[in-house]
N, C-alpha and C. Protein backbone atom coordinates (compact mmCIF):
# COMPACT_ATOMS: atom_id res chain seq x y z
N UNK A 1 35.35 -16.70 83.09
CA UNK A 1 35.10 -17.12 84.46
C UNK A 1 35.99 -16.33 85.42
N UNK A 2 37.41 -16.31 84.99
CA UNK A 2 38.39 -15.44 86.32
C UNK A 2 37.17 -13.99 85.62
N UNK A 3 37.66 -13.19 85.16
CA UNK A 3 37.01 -11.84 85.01
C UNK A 3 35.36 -11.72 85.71
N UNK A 4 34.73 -12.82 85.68
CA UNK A 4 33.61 -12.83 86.55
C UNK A 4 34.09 -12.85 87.88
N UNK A 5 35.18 -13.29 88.32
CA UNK A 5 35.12 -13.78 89.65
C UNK A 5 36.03 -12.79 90.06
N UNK A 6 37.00 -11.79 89.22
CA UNK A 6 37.53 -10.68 89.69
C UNK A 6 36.26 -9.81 89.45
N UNK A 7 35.47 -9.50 89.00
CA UNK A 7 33.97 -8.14 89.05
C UNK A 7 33.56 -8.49 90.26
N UNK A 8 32.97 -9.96 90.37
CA UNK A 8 32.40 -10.16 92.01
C UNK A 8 33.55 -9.75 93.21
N UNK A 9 34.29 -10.22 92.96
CA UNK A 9 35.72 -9.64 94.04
C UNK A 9 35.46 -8.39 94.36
N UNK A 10 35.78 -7.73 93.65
CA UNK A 10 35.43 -6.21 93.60
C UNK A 10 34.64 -5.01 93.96
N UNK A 11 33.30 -5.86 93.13
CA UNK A 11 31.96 -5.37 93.90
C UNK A 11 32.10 -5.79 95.61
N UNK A 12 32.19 -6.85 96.00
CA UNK A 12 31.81 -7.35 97.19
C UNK A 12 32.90 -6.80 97.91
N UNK A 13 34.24 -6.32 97.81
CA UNK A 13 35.31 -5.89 98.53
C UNK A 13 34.38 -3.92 98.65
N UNK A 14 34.07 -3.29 97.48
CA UNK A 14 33.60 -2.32 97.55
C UNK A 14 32.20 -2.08 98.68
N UNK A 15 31.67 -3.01 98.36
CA UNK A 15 30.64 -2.84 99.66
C UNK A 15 30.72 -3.42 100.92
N UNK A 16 31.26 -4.20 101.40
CA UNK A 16 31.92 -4.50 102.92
C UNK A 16 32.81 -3.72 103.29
N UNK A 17 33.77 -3.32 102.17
CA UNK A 17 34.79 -1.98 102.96
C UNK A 17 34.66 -0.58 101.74
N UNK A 18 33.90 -0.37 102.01
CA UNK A 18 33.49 0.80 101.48
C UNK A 18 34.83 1.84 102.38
N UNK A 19 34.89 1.68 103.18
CA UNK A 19 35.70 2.82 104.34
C UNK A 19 37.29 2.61 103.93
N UNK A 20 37.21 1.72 103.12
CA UNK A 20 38.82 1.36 102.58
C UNK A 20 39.77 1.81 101.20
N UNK A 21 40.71 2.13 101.56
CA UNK A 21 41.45 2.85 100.45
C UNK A 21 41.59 1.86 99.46
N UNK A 22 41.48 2.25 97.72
CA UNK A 22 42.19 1.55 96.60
C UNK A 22 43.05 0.53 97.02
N UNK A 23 44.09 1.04 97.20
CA UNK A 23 45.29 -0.62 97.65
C UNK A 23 44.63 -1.30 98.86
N UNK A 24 44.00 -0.35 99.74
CA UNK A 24 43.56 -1.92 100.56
C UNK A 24 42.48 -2.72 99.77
N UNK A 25 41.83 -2.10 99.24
CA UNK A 25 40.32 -2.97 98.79
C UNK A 25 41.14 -3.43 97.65
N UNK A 26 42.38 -3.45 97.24
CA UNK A 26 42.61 -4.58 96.12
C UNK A 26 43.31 -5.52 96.67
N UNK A 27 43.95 -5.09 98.30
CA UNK A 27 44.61 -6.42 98.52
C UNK A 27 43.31 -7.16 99.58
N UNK A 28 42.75 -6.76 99.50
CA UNK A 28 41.66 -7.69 99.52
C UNK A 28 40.93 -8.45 98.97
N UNK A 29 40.92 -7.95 97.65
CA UNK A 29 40.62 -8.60 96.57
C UNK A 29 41.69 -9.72 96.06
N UNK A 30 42.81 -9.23 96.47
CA UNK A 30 44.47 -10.40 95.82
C UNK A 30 44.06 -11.56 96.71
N UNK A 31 43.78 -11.38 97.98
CA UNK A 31 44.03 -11.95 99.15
C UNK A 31 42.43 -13.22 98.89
N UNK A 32 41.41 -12.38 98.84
CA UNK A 32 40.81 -13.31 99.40
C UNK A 32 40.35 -14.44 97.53
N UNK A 33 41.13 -13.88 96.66
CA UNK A 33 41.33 -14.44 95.29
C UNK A 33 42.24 -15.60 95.30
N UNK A 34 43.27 -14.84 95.97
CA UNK A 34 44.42 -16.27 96.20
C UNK A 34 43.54 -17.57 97.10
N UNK A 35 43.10 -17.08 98.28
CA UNK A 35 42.36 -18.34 99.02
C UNK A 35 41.18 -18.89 97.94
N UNK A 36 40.60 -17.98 96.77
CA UNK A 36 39.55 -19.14 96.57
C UNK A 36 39.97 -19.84 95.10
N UNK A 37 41.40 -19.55 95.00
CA UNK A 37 42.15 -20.24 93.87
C UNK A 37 43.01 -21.26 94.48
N UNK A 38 43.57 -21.20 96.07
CA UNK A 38 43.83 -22.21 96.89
C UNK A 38 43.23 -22.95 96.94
N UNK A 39 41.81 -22.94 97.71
CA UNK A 39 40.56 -24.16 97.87
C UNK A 39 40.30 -24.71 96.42
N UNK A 40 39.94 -24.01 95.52
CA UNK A 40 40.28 -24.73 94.50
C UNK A 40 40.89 -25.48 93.90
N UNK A 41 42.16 -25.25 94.01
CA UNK A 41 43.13 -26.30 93.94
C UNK A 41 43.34 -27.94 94.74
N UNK A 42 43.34 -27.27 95.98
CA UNK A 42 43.10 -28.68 96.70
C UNK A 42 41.62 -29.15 97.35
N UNK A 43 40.76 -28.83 96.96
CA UNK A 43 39.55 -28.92 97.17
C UNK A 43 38.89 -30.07 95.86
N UNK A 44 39.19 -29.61 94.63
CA UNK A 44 38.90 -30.04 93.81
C UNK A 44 39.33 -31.52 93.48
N UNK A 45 40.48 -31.87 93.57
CA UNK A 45 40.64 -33.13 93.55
C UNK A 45 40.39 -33.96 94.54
N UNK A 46 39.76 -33.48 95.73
CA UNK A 46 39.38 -33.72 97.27
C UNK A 46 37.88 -34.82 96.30
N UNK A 47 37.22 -33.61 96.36
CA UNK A 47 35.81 -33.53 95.58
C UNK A 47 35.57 -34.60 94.77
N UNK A 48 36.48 -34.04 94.00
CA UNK A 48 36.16 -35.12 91.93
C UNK A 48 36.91 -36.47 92.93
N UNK A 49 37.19 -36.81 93.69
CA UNK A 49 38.30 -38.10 93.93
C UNK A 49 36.79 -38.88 94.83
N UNK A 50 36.52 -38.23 95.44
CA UNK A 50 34.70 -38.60 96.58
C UNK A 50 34.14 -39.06 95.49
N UNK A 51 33.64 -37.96 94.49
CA UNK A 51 32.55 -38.38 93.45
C UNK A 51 32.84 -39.76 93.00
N UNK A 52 34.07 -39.78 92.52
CA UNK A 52 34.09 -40.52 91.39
C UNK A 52 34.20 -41.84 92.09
N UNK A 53 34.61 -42.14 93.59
CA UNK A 53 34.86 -43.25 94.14
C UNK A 53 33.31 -43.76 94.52
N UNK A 54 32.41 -42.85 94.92
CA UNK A 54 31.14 -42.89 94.99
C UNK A 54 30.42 -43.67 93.28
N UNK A 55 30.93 -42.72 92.24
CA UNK A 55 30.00 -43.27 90.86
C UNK A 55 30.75 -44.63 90.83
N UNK A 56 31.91 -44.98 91.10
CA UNK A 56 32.43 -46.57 90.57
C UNK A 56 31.66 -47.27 91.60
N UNK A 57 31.57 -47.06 92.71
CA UNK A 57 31.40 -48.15 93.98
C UNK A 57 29.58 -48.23 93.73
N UNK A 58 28.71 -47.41 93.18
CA UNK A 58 26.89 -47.35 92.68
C UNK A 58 26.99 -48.31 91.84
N UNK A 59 28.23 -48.39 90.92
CA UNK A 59 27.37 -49.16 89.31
C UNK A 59 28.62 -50.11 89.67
N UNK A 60 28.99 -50.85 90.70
CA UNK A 60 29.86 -52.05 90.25
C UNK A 60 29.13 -53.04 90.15
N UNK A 61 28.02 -53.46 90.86
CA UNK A 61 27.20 -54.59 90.79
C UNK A 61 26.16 -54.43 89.72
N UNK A 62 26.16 -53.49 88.89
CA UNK A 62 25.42 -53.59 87.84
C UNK A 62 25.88 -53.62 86.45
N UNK A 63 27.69 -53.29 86.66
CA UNK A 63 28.56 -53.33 85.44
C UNK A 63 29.00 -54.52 85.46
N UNK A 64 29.68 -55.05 86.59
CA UNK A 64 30.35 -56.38 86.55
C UNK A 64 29.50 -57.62 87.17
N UNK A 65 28.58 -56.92 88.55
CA UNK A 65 27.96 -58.40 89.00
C UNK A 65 28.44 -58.68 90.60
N UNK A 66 29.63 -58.15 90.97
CA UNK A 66 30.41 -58.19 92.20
C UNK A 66 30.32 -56.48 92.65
N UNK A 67 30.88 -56.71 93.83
CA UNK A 67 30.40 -55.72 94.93
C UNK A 67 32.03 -55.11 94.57
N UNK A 68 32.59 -53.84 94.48
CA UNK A 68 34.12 -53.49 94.16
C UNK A 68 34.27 -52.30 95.56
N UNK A 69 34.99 -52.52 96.21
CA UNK A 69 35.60 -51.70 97.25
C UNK A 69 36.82 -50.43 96.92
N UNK A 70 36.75 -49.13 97.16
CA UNK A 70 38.31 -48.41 96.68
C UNK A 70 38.58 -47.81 98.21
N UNK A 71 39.56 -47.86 98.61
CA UNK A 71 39.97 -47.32 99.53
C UNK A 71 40.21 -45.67 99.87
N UNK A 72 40.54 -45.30 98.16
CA UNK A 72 40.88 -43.39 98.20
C UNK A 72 40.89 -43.64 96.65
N UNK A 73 40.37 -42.50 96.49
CA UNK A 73 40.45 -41.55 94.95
C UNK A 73 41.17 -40.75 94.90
N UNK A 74 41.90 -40.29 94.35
CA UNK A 74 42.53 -38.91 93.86
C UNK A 74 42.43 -38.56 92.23
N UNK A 75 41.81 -37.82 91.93
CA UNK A 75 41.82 -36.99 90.86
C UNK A 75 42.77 -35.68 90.75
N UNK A 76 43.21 -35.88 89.74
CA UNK A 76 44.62 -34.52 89.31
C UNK A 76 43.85 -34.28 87.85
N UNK A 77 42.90 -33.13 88.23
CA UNK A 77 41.96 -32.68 87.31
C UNK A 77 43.27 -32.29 86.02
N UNK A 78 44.09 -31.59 85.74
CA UNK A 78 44.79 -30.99 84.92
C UNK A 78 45.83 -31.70 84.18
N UNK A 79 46.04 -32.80 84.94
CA UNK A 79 46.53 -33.94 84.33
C UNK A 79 45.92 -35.05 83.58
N UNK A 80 44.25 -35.25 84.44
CA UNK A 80 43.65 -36.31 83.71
C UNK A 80 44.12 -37.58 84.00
N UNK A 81 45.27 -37.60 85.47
CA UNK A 81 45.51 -38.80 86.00
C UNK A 81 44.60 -39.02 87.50
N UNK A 82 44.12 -40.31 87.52
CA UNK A 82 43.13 -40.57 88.59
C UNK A 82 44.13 -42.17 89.37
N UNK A 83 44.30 -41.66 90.65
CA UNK A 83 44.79 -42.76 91.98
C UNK A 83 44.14 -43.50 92.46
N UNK A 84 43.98 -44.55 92.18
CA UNK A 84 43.02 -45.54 93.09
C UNK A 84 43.95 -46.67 94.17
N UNK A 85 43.22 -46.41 95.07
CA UNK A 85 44.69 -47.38 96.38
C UNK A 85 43.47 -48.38 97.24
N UNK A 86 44.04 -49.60 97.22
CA UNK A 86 44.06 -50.38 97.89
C UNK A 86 42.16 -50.75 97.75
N UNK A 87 42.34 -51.57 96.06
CA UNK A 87 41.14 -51.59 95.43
C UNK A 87 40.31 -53.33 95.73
N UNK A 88 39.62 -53.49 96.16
CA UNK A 88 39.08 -55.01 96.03
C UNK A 88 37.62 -55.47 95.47
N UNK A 89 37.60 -56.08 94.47
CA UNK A 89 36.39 -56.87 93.85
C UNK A 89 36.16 -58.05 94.57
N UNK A 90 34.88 -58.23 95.25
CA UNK A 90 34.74 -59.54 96.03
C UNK A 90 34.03 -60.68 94.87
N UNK A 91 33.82 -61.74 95.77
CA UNK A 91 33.24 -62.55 94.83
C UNK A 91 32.22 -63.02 94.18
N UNK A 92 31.82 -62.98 92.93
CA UNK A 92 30.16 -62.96 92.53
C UNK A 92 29.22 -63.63 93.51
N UNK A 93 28.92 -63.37 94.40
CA UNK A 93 27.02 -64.94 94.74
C UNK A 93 28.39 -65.10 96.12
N UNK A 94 27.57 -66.38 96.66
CA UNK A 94 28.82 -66.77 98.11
C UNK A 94 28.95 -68.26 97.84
N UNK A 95 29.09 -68.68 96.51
CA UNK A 95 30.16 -70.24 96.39
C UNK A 95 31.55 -70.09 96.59
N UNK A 96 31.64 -69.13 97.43
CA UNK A 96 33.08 -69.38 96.89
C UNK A 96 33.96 -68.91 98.71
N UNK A 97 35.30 -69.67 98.30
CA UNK A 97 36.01 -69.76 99.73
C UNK A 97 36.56 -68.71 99.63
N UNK A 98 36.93 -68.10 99.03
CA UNK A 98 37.97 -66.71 99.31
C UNK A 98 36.48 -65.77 99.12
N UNK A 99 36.74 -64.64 99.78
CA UNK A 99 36.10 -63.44 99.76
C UNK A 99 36.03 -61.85 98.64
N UNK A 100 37.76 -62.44 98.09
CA UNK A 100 37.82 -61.50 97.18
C UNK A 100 38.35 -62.21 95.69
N UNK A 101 37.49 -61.21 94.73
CA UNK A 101 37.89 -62.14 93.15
C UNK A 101 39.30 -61.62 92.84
N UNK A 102 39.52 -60.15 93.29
CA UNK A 102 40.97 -59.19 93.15
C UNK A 102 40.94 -58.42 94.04
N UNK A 103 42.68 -58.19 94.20
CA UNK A 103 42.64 -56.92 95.15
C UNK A 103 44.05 -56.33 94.17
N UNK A 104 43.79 -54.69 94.69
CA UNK A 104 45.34 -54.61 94.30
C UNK A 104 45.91 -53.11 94.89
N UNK A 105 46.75 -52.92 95.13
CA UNK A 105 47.42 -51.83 95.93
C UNK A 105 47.13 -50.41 95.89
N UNK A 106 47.34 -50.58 94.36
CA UNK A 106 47.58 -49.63 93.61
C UNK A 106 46.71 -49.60 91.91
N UNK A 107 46.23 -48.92 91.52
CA UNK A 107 46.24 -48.31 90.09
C UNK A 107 45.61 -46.92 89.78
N UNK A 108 46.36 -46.66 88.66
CA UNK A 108 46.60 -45.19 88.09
C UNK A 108 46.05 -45.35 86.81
N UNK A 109 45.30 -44.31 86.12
CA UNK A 109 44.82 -44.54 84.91
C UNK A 109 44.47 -42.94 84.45
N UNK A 110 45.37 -42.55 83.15
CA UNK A 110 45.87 -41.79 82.64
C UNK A 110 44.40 -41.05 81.27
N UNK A 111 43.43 -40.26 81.48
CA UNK A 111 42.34 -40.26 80.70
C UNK A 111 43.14 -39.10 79.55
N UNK A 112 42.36 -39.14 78.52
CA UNK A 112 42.32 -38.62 76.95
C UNK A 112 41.61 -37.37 77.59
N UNK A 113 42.28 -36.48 77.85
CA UNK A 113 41.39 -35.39 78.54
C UNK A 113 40.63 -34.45 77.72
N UNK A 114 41.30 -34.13 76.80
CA UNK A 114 40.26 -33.30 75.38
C UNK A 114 39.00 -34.23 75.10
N UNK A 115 39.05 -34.90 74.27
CA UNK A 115 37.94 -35.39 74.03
C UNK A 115 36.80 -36.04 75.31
N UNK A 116 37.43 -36.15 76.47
CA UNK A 116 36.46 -36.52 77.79
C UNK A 116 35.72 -34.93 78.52
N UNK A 117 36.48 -33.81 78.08
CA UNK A 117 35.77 -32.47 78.73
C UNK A 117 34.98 -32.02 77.22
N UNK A 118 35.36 -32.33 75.86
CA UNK A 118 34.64 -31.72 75.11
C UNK A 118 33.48 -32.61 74.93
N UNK A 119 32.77 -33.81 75.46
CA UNK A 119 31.85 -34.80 75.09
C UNK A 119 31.58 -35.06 76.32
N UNK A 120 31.59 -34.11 77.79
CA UNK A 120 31.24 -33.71 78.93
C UNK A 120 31.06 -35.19 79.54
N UNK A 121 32.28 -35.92 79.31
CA UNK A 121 32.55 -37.14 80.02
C UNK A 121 31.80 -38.17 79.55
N UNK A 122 30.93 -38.32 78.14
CA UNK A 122 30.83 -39.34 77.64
C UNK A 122 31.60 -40.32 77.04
N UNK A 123 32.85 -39.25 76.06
CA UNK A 123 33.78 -40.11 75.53
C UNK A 123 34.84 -40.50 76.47
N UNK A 124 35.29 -41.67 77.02
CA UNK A 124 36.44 -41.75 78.49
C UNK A 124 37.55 -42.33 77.49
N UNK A 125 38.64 -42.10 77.41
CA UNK A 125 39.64 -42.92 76.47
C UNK A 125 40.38 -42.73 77.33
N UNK A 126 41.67 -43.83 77.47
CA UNK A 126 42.72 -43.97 78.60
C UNK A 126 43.78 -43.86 77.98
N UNK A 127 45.16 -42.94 78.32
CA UNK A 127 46.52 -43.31 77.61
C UNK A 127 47.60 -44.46 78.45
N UNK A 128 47.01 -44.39 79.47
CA UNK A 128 47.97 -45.60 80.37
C UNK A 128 47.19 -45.94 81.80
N UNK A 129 47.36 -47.13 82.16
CA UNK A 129 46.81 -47.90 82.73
C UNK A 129 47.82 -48.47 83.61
N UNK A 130 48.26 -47.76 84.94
CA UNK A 130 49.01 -48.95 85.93
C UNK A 130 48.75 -49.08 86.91
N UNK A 131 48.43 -50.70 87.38
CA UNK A 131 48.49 -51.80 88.30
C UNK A 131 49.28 -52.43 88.96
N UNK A 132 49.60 -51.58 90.47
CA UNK A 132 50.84 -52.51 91.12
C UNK A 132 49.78 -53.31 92.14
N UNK A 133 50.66 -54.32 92.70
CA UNK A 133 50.32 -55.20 93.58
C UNK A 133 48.87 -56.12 93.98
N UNK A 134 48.95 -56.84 92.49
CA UNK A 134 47.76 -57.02 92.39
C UNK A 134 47.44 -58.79 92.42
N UNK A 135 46.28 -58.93 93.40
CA UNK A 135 46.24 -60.66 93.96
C UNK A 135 44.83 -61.14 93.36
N UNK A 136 45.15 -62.21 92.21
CA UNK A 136 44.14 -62.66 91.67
C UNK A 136 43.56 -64.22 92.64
N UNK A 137 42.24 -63.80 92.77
CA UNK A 137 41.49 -65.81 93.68
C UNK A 137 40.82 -66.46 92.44
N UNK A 138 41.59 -66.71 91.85
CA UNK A 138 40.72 -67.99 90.79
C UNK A 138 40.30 -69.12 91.17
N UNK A 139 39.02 -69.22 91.26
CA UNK A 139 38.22 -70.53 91.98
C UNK A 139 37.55 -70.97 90.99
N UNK A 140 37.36 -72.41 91.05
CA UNK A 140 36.22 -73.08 90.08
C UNK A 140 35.52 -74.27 90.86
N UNK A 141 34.02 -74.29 91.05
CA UNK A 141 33.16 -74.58 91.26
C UNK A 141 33.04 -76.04 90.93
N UNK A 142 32.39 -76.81 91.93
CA UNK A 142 32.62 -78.07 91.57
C UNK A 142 31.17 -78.61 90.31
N UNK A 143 30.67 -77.91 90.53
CA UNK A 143 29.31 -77.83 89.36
C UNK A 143 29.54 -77.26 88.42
N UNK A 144 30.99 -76.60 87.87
CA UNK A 144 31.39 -76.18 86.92
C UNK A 144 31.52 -75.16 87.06
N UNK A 145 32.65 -74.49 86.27
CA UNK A 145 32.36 -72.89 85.94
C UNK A 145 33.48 -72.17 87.32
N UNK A 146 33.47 -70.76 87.08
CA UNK A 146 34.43 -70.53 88.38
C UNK A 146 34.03 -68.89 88.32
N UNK A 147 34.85 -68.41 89.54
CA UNK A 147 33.86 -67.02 89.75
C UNK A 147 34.42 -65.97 88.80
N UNK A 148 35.55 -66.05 87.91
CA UNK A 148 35.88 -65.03 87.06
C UNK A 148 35.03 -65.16 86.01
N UNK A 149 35.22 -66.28 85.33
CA UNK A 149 34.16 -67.15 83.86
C UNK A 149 32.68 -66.25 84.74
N UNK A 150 32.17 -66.22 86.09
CA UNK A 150 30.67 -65.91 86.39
C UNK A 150 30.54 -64.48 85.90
N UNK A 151 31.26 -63.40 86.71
CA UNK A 151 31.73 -62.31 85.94
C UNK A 151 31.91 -61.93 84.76
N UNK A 152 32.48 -62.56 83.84
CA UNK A 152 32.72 -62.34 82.42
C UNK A 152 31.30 -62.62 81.67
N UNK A 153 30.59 -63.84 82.14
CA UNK A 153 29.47 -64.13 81.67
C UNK A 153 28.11 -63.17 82.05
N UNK A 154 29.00 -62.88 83.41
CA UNK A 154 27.64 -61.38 83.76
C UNK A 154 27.61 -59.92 82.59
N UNK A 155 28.98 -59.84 82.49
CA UNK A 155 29.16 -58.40 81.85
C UNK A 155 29.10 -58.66 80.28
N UNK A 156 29.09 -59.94 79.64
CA UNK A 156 28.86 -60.13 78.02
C UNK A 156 27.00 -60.67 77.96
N UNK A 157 26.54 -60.81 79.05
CA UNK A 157 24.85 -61.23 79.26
C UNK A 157 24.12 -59.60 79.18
N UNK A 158 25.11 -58.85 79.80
CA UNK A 158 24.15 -57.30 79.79
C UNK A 158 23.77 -57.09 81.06
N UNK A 159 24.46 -57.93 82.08
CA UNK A 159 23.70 -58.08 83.51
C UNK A 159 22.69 -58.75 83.43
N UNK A 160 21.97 -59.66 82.88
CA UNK A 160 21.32 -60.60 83.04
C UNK A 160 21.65 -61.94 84.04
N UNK A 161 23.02 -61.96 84.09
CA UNK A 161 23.47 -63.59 84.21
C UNK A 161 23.04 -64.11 85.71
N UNK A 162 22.22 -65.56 85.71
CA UNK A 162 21.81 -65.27 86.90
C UNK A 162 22.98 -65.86 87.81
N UNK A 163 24.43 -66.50 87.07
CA UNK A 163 25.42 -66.75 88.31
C UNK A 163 25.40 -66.96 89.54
């Protein structure tokens, strides 16, 4: 991939400055290599941090049953550590007096990065998992049952549960 992207460098520095000497048309090539290894850098976790806050926030009501809010993503592609800030799961259906089932400040979650790029993100395995500041609403229903038990019963039903 770099050796492709130094040939294109090259070619494309050779034909826009054709009128340009060796060292200039390579520091043109250094130059405009460094900027697209810059944007890369901070572009990319820009990107993968959107996506991925986008793919959790599509399938929360079809994984768990509740609507899940994230405030910011950050992905640190090379680390395989992902930032989630100021996260809230509201509450299954509207029996319920509080608005949210959890919230929490903060969490970080540490992925198995070999086996998640060689199984092109099928296999996800986590090495650490942390949760600061985190506010649980445990409610229970006067007809029984309460909105975490509704949840749990949504996601062991298959999404069936009509809660």
């Amino acid at each position: 991939l770099f050796a492709a992207l130094v040939y294109w460098e090259f070619k494309l520095a050779k034909r826009y400055f054709s009128d340009a000497k060796g060292w200039q048309r390579a520091l043109i090539v250094g130059v405009s290599m460094l900027l697209t290894l810059g944007l890369g850098i901070v572009g990319v976790p820009y990107f993968a941090g959107a996506v991925v806050r986008h793919m959790v926030e599509s399938y929360d009501t079809s994984f768990i049953g509740a609507n899940l809010n994230i405030d910011e993503v950050t992905v640190h592609p090379f680390s395989g550590r992902v930032e989630m800030t100021n996260i809230t799961i509201d509450n299954p259906g509207k029996n319920w007096t509080t608005p949210f089932l959890l919230q929490s400040n903060h969490a970080g979650v540490r992925l198995c990065t070999v086996p998640f790029v060689i199984s092109f993100g099928t296999d996800v395995g986590l090495r650490d998992l942390d949760i600061k500041g985190v506010r649980v609403a445990f409610e229970t229903a006067l007809e029984g049952g309460s909105n975490i038990g509704q949840v749990l019963e949504y996601m062991t039903s298959g999404g069936t549960s009509s809660g």
